[in-house]
PDB file of N, CA and C in Angstrom:
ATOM      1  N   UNK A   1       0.822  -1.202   0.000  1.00  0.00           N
ATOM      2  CA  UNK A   1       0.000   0.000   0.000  1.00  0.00           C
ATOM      3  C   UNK A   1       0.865   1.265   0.000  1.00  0.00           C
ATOM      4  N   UNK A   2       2.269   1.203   0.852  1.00  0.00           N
ATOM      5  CA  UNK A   2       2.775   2.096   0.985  1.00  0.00           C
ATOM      6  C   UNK A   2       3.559   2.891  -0.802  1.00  0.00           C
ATOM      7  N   UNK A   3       3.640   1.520  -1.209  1.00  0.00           N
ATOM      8  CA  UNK A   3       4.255   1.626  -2.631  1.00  0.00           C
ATOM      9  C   UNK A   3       3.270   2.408  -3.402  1.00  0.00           C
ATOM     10  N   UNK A   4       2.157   2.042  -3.457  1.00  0.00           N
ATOM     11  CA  UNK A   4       1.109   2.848  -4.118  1.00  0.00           C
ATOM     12  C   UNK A   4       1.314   3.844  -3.798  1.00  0.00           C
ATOM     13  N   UNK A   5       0.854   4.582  -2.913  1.00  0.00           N
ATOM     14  CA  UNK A   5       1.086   5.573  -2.372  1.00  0.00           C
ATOM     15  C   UNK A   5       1.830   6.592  -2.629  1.00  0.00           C
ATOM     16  N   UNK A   6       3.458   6.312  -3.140  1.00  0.00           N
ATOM     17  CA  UNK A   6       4.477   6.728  -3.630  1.00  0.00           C
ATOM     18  C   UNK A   6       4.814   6.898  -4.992  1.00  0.00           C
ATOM     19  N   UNK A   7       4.048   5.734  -5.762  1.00  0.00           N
ATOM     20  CA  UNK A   7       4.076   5.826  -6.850  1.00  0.00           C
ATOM     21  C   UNK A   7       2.723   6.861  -7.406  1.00  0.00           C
ATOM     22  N   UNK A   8       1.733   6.984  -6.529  1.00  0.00           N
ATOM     23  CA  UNK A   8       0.650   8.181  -6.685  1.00  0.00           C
ATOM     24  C   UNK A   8       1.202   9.588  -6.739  1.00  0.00           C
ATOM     25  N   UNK A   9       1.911   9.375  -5.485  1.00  0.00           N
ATOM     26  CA  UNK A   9       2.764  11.206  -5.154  1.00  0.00           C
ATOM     27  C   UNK A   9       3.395  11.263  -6.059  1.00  0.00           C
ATOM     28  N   UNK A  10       4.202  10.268  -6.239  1.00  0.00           N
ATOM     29  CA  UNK A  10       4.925  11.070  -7.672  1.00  0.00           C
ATOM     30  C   UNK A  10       4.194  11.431  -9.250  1.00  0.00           C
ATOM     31  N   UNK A  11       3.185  10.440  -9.478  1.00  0.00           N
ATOM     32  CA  UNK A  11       2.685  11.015 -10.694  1.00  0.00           C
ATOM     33  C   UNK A  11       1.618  12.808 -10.375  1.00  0.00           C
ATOM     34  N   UNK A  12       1.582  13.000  -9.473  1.00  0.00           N
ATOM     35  CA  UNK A  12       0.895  13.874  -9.086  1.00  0.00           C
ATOM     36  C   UNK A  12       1.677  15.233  -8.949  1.00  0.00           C
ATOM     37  N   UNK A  13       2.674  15.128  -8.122  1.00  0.00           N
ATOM     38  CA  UNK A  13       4.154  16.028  -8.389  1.00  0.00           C
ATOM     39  C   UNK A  13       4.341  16.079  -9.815  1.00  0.00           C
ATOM     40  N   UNK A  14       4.594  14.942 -10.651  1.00  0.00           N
ATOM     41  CA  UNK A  14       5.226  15.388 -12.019  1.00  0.00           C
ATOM     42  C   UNK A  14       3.991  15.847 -12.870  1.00  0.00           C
ATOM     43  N   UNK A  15       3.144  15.709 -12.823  1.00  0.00           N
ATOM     44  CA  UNK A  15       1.866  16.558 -13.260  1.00  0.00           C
ATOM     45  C   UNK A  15       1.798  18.560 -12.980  1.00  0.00           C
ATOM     46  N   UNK A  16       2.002  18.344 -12.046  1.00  0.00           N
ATOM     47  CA  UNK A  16       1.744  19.839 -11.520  1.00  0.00           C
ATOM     48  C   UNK A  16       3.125  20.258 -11.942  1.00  0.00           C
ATOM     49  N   UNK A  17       4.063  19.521 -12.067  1.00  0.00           N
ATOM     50  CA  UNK A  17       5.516  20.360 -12.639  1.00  0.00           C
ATOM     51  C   UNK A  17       5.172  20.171 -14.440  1.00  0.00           C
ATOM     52  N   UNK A  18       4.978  19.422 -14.888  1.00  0.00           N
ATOM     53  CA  UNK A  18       4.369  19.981 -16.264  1.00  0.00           C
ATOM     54  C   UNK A  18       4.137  21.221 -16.965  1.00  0.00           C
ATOM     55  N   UNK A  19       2.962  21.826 -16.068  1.00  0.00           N
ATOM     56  CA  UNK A  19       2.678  23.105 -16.121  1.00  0.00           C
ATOM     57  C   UNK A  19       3.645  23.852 -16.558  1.00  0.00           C
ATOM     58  N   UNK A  20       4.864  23.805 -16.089  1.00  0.00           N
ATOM     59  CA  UNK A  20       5.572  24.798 -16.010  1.00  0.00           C
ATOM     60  C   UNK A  20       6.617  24.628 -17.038  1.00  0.00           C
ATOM     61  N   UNK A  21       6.599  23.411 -17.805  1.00  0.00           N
ATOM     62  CA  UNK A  21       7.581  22.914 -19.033  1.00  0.00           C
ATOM     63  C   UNK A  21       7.512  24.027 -20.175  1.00  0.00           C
ATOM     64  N   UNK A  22       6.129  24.479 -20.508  1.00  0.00           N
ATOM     65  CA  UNK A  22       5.217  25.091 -21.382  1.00  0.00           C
ATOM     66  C   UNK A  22       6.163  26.422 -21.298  1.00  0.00           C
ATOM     67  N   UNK A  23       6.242  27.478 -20.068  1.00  0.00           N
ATOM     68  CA  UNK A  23       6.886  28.332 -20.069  1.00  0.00           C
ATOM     69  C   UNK A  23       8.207  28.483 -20.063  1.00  0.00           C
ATOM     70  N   UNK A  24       9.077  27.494 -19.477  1.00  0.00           N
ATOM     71  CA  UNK A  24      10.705  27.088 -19.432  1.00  0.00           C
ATOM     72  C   UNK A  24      10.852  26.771 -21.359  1.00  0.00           C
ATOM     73  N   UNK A  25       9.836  26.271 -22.022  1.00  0.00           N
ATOM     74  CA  UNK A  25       9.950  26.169 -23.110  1.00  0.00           C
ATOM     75  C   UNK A  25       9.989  27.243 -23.913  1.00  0.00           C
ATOM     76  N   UNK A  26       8.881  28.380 -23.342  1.00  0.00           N
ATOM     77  CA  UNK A  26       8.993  29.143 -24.339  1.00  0.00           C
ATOM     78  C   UNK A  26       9.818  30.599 -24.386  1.00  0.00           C
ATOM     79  N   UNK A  27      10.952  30.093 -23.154  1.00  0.00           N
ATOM     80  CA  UNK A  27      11.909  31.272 -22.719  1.00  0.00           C
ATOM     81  C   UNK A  27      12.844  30.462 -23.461  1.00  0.00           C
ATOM     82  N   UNK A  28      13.809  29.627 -23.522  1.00  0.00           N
ATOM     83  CA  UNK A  28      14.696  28.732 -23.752  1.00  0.00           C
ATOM     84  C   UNK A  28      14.267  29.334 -25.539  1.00  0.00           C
ATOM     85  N   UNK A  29      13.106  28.961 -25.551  1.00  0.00           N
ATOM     86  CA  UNK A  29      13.185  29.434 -27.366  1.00  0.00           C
ATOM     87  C   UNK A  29      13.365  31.112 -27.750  1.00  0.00           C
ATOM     88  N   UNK A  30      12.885  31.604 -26.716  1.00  0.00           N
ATOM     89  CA  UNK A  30      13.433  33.256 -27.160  1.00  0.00           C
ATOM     90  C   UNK A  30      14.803  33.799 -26.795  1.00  0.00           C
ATOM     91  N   UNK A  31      15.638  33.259 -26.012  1.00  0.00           N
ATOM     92  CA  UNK A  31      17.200  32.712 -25.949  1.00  0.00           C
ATOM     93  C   UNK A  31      17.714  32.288 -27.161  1.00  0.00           C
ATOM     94  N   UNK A  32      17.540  31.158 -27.734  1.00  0.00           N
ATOM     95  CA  UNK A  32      18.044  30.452 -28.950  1.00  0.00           C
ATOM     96  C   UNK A  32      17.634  31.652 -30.394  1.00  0.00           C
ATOM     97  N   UNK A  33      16.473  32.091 -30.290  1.00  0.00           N
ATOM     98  CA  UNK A  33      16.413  33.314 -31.445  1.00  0.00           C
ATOM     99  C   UNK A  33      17.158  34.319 -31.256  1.00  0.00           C
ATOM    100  N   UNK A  34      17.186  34.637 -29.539  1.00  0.00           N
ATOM    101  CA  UNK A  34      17.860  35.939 -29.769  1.00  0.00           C
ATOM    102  C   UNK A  34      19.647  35.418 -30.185  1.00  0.00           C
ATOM    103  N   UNK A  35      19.617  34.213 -29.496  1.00  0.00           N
ATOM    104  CA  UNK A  35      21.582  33.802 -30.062  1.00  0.00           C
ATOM    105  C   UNK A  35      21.490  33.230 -31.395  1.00  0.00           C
ATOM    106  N   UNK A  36      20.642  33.606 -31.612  1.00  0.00           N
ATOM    107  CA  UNK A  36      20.913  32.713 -33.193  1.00  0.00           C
ATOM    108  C   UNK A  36      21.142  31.064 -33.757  1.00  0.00           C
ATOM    109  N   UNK A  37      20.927  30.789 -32.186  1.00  0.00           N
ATOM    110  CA  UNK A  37      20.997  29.144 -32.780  1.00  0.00           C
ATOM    111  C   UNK A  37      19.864  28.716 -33.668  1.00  0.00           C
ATOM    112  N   UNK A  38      20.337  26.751 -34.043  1.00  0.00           N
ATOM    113  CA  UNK A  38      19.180  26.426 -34.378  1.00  0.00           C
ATOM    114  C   UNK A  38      18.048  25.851 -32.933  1.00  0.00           C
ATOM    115  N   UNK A  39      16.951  25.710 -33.899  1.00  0.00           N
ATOM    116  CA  UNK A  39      16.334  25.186 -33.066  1.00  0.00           C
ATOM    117  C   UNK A  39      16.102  23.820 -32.092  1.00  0.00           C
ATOM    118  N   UNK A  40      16.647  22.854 -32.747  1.00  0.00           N
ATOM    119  CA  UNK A  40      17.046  21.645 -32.513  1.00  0.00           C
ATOM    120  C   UNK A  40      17.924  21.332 -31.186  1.00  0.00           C
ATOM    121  N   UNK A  41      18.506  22.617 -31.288  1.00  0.00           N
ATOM    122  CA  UNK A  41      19.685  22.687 -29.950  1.00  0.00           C
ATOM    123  C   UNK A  41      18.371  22.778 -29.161  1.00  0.00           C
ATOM    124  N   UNK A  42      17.433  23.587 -28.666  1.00  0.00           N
ATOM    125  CA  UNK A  42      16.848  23.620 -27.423  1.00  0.00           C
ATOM    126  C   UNK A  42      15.384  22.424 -27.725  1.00  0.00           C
ATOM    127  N   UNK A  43      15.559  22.144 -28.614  1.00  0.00           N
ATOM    128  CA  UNK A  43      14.660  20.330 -28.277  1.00  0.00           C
ATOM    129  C   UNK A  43      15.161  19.537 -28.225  1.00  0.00           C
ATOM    130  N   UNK A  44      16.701  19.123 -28.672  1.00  0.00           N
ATOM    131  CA  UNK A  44      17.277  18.174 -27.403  1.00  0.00           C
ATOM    132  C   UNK A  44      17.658  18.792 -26.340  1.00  0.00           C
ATOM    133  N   UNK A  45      17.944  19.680 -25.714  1.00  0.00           N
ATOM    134  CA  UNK A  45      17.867  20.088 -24.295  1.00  0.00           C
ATOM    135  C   UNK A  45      16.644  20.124 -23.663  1.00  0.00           C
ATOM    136  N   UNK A  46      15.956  19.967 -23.982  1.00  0.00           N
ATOM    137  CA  UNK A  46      14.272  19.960 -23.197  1.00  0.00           C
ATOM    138  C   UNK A  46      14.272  18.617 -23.148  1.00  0.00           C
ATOM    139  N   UNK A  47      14.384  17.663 -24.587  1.00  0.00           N
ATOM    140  CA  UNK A  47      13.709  16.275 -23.976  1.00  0.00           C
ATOM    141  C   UNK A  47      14.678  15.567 -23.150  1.00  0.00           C
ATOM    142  N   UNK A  48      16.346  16.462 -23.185  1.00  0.00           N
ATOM    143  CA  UNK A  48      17.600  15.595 -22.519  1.00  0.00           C
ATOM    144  C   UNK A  48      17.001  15.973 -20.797  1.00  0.00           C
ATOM    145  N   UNK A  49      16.532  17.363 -20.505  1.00  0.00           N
ATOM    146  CA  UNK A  49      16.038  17.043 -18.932  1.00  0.00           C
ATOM    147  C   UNK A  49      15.160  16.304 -18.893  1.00  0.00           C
ATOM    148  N   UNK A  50      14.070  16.494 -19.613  1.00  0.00           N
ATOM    149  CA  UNK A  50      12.648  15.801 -19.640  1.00  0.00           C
ATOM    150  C   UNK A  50      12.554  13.925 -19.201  1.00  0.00           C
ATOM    151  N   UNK A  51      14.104  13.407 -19.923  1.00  0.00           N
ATOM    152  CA  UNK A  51      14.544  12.457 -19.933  1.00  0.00           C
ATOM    153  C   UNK A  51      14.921  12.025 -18.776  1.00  0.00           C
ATOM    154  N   UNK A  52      16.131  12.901 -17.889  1.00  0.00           N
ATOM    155  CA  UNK A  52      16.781  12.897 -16.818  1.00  0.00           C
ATOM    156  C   UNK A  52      15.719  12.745 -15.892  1.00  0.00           C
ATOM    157  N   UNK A  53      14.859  13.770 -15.718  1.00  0.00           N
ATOM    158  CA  UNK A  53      13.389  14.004 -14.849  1.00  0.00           C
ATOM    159  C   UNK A  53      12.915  12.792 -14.453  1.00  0.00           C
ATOM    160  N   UNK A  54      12.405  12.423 -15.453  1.00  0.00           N
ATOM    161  CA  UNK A  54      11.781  10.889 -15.313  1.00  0.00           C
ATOM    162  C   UNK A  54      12.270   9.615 -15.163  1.00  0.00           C
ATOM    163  N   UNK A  55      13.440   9.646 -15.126  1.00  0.00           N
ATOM    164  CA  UNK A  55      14.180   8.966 -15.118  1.00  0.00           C
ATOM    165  C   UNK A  55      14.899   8.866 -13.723  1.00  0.00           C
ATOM    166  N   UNK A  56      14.946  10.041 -13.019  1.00  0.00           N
ATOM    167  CA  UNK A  56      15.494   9.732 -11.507  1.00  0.00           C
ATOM    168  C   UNK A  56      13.892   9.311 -10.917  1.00  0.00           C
ATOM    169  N   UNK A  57      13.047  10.294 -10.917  1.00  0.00           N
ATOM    170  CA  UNK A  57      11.790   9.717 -10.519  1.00  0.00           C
ATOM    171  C   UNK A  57      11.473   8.216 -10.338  1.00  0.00           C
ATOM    172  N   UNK A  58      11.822   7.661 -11.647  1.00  0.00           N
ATOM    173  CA  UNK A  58      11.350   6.228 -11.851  1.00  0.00           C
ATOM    174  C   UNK A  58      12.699   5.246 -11.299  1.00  0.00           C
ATOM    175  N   UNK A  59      13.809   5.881 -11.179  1.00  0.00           N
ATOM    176  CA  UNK A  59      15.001   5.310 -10.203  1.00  0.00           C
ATOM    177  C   UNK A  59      14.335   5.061  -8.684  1.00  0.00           C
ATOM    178  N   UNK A  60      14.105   6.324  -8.399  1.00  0.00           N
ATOM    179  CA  UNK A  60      14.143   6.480  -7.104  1.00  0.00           C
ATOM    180  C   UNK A  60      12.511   5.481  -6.470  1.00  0.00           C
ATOM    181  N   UNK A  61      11.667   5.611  -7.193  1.00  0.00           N
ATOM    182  CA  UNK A  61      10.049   4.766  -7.027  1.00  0.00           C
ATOM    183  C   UNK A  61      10.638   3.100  -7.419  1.00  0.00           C
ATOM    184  N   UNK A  62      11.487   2.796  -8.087  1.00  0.00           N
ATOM    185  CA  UNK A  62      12.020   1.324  -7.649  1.00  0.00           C
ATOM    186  C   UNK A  62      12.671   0.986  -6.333  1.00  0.00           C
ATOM    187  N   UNK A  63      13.537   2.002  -6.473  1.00  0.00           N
ATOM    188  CA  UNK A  63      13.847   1.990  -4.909  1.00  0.00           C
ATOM    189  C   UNK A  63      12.929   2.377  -3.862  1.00  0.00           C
ATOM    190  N   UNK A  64      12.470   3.190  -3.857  1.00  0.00           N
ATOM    191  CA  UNK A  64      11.137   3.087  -2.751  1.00  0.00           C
ATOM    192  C   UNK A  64      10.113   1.586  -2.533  1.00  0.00           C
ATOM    193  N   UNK A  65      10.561   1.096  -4.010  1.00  0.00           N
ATOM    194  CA  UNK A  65       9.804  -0.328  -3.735  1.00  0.00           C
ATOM    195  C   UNK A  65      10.243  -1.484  -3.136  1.00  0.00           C
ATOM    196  N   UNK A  66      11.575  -1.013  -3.133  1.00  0.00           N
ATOM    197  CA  UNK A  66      12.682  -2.152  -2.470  1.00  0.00           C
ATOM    198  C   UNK A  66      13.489  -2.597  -3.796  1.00  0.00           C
ATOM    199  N   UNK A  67      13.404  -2.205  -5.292  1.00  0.00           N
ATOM    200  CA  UNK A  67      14.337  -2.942  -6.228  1.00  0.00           C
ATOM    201  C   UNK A  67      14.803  -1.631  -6.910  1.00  0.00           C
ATOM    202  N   UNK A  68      16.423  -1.956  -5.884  1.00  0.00           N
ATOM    203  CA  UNK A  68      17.427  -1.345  -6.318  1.00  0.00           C
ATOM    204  C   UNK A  68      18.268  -1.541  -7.515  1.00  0.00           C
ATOM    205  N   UNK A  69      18.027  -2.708  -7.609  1.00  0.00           N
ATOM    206  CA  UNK A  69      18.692  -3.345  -8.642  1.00  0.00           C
ATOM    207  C   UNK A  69      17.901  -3.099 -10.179  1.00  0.00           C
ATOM    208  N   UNK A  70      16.763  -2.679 -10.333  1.00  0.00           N
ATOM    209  CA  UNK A  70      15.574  -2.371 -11.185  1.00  0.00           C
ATOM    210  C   UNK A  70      16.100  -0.972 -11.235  1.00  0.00           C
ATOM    211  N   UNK A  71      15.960   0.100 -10.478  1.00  0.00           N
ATOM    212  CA  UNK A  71      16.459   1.564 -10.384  1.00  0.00           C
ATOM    213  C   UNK A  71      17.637   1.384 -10.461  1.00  0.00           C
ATOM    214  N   UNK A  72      18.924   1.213 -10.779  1.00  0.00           N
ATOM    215  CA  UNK A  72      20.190   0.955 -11.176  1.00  0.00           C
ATOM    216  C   UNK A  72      19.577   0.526 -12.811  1.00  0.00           C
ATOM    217  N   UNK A  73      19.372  -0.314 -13.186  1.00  0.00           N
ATOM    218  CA  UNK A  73      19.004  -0.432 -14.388  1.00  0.00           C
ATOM    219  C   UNK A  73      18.475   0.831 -15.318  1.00  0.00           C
ATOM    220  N   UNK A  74      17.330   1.453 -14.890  1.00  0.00           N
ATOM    221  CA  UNK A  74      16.729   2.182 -15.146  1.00  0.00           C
ATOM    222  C   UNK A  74      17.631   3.570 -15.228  1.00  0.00           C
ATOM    223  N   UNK A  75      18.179   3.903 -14.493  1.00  0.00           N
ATOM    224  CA  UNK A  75      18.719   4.913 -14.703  1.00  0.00           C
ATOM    225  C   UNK A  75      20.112   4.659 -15.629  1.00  0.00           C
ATOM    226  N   UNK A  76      20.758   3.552 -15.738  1.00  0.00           N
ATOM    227  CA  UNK A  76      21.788   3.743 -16.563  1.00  0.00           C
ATOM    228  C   UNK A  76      20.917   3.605 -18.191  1.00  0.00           C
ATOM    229  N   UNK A  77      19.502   3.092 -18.763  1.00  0.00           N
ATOM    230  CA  UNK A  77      19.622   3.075 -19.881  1.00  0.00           C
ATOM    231  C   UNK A  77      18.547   4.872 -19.829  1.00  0.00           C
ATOM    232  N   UNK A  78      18.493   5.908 -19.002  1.00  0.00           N
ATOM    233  CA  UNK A  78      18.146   6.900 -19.275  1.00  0.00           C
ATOM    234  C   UNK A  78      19.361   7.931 -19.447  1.00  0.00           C
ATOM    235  N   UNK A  79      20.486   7.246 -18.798  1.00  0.00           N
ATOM    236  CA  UNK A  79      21.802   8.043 -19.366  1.00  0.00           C
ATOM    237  C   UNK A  79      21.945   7.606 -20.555  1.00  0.00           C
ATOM    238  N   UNK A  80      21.992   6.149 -21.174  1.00  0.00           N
ATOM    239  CA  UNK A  80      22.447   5.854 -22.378  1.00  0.00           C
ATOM    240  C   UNK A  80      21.493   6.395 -23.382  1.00  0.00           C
ATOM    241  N   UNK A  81      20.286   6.560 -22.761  1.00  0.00           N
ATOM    242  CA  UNK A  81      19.171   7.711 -23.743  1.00  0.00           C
ATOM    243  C   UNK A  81      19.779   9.116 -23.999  1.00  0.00           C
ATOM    244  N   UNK A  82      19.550   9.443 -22.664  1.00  0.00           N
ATOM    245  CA  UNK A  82      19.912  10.998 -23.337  1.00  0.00           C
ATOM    246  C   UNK A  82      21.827  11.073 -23.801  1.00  0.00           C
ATOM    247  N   UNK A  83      22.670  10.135 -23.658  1.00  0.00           N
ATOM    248  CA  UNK A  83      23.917   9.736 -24.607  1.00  0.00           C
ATOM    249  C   UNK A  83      23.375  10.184 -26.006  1.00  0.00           C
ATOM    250  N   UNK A  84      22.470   9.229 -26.653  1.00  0.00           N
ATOM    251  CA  UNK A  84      22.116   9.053 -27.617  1.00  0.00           C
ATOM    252  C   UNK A  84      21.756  10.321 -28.494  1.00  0.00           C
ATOM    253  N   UNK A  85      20.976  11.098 -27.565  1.00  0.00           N
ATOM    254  CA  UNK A  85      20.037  11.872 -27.734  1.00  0.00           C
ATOM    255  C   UNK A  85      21.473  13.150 -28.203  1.00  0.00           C
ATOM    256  N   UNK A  86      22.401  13.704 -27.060  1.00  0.00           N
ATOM    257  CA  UNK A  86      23.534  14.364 -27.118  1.00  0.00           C
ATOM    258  C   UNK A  86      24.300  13.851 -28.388  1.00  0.00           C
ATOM    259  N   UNK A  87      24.757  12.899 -28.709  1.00  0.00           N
ATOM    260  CA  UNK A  87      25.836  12.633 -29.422  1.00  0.00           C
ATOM    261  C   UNK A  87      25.283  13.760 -30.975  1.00  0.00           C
ATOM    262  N   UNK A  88      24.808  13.692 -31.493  1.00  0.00           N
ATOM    263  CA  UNK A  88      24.799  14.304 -32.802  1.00  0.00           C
ATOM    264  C   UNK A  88      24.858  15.820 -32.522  1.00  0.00           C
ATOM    265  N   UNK A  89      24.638  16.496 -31.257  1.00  0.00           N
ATOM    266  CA  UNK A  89      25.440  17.765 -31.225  1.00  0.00           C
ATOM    267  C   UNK A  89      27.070  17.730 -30.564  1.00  0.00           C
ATOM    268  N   UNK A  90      27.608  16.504 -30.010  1.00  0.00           N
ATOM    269  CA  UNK A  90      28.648  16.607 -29.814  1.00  0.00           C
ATOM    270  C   UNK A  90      29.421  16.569 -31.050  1.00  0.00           C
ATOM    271  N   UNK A  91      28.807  15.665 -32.421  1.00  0.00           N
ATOM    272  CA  UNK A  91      29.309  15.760 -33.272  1.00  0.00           C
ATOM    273  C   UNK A  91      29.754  17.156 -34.485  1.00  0.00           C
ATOM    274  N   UNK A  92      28.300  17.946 -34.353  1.00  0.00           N
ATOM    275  CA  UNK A  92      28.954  19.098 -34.429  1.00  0.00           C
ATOM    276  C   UNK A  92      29.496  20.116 -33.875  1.00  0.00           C
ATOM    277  N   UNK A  93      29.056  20.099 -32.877  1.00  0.00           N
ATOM    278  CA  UNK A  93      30.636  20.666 -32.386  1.00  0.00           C
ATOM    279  C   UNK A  93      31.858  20.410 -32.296  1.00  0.00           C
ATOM    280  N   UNK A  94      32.267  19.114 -32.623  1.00  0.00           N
ATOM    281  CA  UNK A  94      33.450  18.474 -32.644  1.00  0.00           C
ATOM    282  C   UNK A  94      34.071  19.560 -34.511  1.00  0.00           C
ATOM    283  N   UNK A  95      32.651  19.441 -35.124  1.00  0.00           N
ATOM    284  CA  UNK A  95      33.348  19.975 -36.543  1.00  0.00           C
ATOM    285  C   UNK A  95      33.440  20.964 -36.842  1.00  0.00           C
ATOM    286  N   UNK A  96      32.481  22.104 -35.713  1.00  0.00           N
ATOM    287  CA  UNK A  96      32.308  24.070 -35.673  1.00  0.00           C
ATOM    288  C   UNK A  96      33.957  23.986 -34.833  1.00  0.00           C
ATOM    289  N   UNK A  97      34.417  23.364 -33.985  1.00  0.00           N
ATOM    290  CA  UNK A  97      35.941  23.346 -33.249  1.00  0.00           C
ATOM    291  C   UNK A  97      36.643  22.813 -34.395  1.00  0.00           C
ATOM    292  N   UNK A  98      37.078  21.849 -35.251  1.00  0.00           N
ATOM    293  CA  UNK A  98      38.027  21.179 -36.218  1.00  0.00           C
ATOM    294  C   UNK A  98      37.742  22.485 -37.426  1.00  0.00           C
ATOM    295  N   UNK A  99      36.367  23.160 -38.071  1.00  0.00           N
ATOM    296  CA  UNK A  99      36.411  24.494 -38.860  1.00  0.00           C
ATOM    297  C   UNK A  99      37.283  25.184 -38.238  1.00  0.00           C
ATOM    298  N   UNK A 100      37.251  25.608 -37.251  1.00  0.00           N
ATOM    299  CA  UNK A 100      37.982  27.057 -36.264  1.00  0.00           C
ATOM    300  C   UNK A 100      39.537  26.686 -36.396  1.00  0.00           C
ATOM    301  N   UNK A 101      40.107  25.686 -35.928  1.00  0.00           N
ATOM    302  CA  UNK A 101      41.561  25.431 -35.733  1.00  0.00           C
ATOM    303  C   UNK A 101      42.278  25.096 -37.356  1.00  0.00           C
ATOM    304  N   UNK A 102      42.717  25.839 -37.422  1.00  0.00           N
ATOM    305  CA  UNK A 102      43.987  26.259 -38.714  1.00  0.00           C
ATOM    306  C   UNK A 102      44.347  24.641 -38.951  1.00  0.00           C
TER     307      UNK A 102
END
């Protein structure tokens, strides 16, 4: 029961923090216009927290259940997500740095 419980609070917490994605979103995008990036840069940075977010959440509610070993899991394939997710801007930047150097 107690597990329920926990796993309730948290969908209820990450609900009411939602709300507030909407506006963190739409500052992050008037940042990126005013620097001139593309846009892409601040939608993988939104879904790379968005990712992280849910991802300790759902760490930490295994462990509240008693399987640590489940939350250890869980959180290493939400790093290897947002890995995934990062790598194609590490890649260009690897090539805006290799343009720059003579």
């Amino acid at each position: 029961m107690a597990g329920l419980c926990t796993v309730a609070a948290g969908c209820i917490l990450l609900l009411a923090a939602v709300e507030h994605v909407e506006t963190l979103r739409e500052y992050l995008e008037r940042i990126v216009n005013l620097a001139g990036l593309k846009e892409s840069y601040i939608s993988t940075l939104v879904k790379t927290l968005g990712i992280g977010y849910v991802t300790e959440i759902a760490r930490q509610t295994c462990e509240d259940l008693g399987e640590k070993g489940l939350g250890d899991k869980v959180a290493m394939g939400g790093k290897l997500t947002i890995f995934a997710l990062a790598a194609p801007l590490l890649a260009e930047l690897l090539e805006t740095i290799l343009q720059l150097v003579p």
